[in-house]
Protein backbone atom coordinates (compact mmCIF):
# COMPACT_ATOMS: atom_id res chain seq x y z
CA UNK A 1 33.60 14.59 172.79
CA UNK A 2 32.91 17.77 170.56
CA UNK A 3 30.25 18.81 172.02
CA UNK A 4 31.69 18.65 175.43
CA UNK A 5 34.43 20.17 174.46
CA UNK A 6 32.55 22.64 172.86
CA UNK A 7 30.62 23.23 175.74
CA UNK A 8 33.97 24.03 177.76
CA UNK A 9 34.66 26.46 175.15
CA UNK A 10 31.35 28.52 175.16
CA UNK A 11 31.50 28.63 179.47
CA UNK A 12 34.48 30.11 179.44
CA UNK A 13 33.72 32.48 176.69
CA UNK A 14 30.76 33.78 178.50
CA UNK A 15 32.78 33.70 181.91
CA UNK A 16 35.47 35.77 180.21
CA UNK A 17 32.52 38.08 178.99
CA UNK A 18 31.05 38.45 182.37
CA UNK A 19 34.29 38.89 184.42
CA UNK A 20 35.17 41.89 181.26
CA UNK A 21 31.84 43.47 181.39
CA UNK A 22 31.86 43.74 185.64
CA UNK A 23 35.20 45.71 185.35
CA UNK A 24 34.22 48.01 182.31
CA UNK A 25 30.76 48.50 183.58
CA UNK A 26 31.96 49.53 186.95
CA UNK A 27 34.93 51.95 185.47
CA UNK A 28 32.50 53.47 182.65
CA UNK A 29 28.69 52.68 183.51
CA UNK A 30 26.44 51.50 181.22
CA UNK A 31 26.55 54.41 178.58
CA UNK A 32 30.16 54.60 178.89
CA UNK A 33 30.92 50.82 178.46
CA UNK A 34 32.23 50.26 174.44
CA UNK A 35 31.36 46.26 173.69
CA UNK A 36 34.78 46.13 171.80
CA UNK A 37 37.04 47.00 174.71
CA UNK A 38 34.97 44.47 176.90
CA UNK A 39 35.43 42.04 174.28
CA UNK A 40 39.05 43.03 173.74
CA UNK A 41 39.34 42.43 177.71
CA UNK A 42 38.14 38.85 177.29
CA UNK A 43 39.62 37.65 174.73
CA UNK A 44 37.11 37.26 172.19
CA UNK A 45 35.01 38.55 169.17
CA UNK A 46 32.84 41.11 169.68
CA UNK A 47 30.40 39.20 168.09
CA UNK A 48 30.44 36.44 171.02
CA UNK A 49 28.45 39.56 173.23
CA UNK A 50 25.44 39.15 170.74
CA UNK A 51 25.57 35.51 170.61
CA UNK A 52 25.64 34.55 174.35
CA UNK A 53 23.94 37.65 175.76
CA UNK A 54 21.83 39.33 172.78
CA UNK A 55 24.07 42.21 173.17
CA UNK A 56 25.10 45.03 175.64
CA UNK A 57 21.83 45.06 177.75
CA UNK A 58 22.00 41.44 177.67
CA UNK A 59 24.91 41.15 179.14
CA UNK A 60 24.68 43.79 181.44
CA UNK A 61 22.16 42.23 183.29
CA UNK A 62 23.99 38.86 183.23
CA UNK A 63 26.65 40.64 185.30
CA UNK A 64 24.67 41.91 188.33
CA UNK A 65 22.72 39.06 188.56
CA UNK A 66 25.70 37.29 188.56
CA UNK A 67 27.41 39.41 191.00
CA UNK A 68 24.19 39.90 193.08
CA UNK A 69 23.81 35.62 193.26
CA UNK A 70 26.35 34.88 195.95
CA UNK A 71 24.89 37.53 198.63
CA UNK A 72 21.32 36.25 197.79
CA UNK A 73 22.48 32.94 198.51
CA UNK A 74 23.97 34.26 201.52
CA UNK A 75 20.98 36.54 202.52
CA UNK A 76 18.44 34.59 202.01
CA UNK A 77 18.57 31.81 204.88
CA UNK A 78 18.42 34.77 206.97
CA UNK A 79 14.83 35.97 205.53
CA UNK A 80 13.07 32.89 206.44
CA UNK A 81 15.66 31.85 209.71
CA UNK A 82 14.53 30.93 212.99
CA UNK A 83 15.47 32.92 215.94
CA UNK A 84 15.72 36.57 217.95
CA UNK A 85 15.52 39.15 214.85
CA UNK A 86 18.52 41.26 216.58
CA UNK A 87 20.63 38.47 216.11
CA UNK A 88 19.23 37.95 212.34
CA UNK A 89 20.02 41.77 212.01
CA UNK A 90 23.46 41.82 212.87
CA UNK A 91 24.22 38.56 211.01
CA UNK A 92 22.75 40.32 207.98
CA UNK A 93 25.18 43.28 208.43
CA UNK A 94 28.12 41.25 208.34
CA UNK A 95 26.60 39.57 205.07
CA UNK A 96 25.92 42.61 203.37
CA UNK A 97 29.84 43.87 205.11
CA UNK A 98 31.71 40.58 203.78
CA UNK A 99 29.52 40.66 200.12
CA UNK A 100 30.87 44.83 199.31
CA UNK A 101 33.79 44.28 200.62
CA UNK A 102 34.51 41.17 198.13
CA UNK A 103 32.78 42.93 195.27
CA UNK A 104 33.18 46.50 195.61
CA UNK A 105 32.66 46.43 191.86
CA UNK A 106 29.48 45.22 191.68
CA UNK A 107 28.76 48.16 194.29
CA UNK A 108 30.02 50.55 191.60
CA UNK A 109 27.71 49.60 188.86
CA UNK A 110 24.59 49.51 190.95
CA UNK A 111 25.36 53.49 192.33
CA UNK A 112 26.25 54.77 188.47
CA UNK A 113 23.22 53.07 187.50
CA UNK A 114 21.45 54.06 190.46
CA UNK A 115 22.63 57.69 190.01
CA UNK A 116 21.31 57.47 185.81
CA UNK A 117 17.79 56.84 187.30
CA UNK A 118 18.21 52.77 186.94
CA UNK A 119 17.02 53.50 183.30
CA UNK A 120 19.14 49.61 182.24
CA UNK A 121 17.81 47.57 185.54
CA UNK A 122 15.68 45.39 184.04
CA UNK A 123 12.76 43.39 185.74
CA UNK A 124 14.53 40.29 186.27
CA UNK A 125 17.49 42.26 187.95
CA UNK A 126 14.86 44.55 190.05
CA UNK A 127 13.10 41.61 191.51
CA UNK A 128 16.74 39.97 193.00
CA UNK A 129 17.32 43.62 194.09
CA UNK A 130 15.11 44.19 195.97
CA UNK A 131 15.32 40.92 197.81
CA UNK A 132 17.98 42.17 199.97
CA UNK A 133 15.52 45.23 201.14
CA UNK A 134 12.94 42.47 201.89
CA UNK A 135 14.97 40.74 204.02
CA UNK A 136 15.76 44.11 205.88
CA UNK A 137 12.06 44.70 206.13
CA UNK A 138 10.98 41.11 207.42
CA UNK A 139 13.40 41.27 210.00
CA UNK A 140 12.33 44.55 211.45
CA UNK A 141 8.80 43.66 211.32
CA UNK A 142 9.92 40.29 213.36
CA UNK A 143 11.36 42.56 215.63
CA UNK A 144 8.71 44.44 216.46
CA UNK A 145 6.29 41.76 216.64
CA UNK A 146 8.31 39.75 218.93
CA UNK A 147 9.12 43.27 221.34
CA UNK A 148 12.82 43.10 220.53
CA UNK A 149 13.05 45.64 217.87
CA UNK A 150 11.31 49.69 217.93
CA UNK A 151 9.42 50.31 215.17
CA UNK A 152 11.65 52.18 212.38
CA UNK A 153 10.69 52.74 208.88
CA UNK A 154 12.11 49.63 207.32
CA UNK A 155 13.04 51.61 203.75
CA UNK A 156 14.83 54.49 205.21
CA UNK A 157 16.59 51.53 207.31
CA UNK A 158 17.75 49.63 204.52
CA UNK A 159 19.03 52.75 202.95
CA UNK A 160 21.19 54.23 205.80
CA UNK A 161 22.97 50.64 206.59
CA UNK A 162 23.48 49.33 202.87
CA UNK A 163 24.43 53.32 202.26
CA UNK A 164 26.88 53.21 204.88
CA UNK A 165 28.67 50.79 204.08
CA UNK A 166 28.72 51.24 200.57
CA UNK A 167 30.00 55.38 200.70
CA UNK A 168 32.84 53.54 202.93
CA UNK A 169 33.85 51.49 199.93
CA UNK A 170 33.25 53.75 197.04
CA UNK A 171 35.21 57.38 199.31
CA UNK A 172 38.65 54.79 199.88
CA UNK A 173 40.19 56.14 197.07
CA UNK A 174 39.40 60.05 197.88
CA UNK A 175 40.34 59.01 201.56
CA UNK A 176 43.77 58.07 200.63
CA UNK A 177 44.29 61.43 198.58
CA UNK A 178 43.25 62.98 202.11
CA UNK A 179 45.83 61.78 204.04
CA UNK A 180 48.66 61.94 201.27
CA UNK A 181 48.24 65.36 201.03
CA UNK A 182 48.17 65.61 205.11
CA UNK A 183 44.58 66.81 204.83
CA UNK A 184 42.73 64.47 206.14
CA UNK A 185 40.85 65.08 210.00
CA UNK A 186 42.01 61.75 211.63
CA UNK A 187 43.27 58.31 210.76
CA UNK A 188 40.39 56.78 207.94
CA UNK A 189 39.01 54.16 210.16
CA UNK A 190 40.03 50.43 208.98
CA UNK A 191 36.90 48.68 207.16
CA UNK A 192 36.50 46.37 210.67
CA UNK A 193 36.51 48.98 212.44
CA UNK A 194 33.75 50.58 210.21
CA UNK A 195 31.32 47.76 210.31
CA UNK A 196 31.68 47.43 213.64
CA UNK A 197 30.70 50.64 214.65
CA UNK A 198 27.60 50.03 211.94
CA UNK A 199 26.76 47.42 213.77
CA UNK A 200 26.83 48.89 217.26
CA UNK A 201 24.84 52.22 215.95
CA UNK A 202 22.20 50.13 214.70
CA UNK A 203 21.95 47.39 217.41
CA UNK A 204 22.06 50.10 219.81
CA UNK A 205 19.39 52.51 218.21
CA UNK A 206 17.00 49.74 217.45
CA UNK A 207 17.17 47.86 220.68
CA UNK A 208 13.68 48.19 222.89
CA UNK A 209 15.12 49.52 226.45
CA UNK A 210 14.51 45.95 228.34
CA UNK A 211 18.17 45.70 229.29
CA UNK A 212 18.56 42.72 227.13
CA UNK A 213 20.36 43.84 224.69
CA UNK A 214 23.67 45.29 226.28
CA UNK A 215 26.49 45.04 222.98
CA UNK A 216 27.00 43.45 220.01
């Protein structure tokens, strides 16, 4: 019974540790991130950060790969799935929409880090990373092969859709300063409304002119 109960007591330390660290790393980034106030926002000794993630790096990792695990498991049926690679695109877009927009962030920490040169990604983080580019690039290369898709440079690709929707998340604060202060060019368009016309930009500027693909 102890050591169940003991058990209990160390996963919801370390859940309280990771659920602390993704909202400190994400205000402060790495460098800026003090283990006391993430421990202070958890509950717990600062000590417990050493003991259950051998420290700031340690746990730092723990929380992307934690935060990146539920759109890998989301993304990855769609590297290996069956069928027409536009509709494997567009069902990937609305994963990548539906993962930000519940974790904006875990969006956050990846662009400050990303900004710093990714000096604190480590290899284990890199590899599930870069599974999400993967997936981008096997689905264009279906796409070509099969005559549904033009031939785009599957890098730049990744970047301008994953970029797009992330700048959407990351600008809604500055957005709403905009239009407080009457300054803003137009009404910000809603986040459906964003992916949507994501969707339709890259559906329609990938699509091989064979009339089959009309809208998505």
């Amino acid at each position: 019974m102890g050591t169940l109960q003991g058990t209990r007591d160390a996963d919801k330390t370390k859940a309280a540790l990771l659920r602390a660290g993704r909202m400190v790393f994400a205000d402060r980034g790495f460098e800026g991130a003090r283990t006391q106030e993430i421990a202070d926002r958890a509950g717990v000794n600062k000590a417990m950060i050493s003991y259950y993630f051998d420290g700031k790096q340690g746990l730092f990792s723990e929380v992307l790969l934690d935060g990146l695990a539920e759109a890998i498991d989301a993304v990855g049926p769609l590297h290996l799935a069956e069928g027409a690679a536009p509709d494997r695109l567009s069902e990937f877009i609305s994963t990548m929409a539906r993962f930000l927009r519940a974790n904006p962030d875990v969006a956050r920490i990846l662009v400050r880090e990303q900004m710093g040169g990714a000096r604190h990604i480590d290899a284990k983080v890199r590899k599930r990373f870069f599974d999400f580019f993967r997936t981008t690039q096997e689905i264009l290369g279906e796409g070509l092969t099969s005559g549904r898709l033009r031939e785009v440079d599957a890098h730049s690709t990744h970047l301008i859709l994953v970029g797009s929707l992330v700048y959407y998340l990351l600008t809604e604060p500055a957005r709403e300063t905009y239009a407080k202060h009457g300054d803003a060019p137009g009404d910000s368009p809603s986040w459906e409304t964003h992916v949507e016309n994501v969707r339709e930009l890259f559906m329609r500027g990938l699509a091989v002119d064979d009339g089959s693909l009309t809208r998505f």
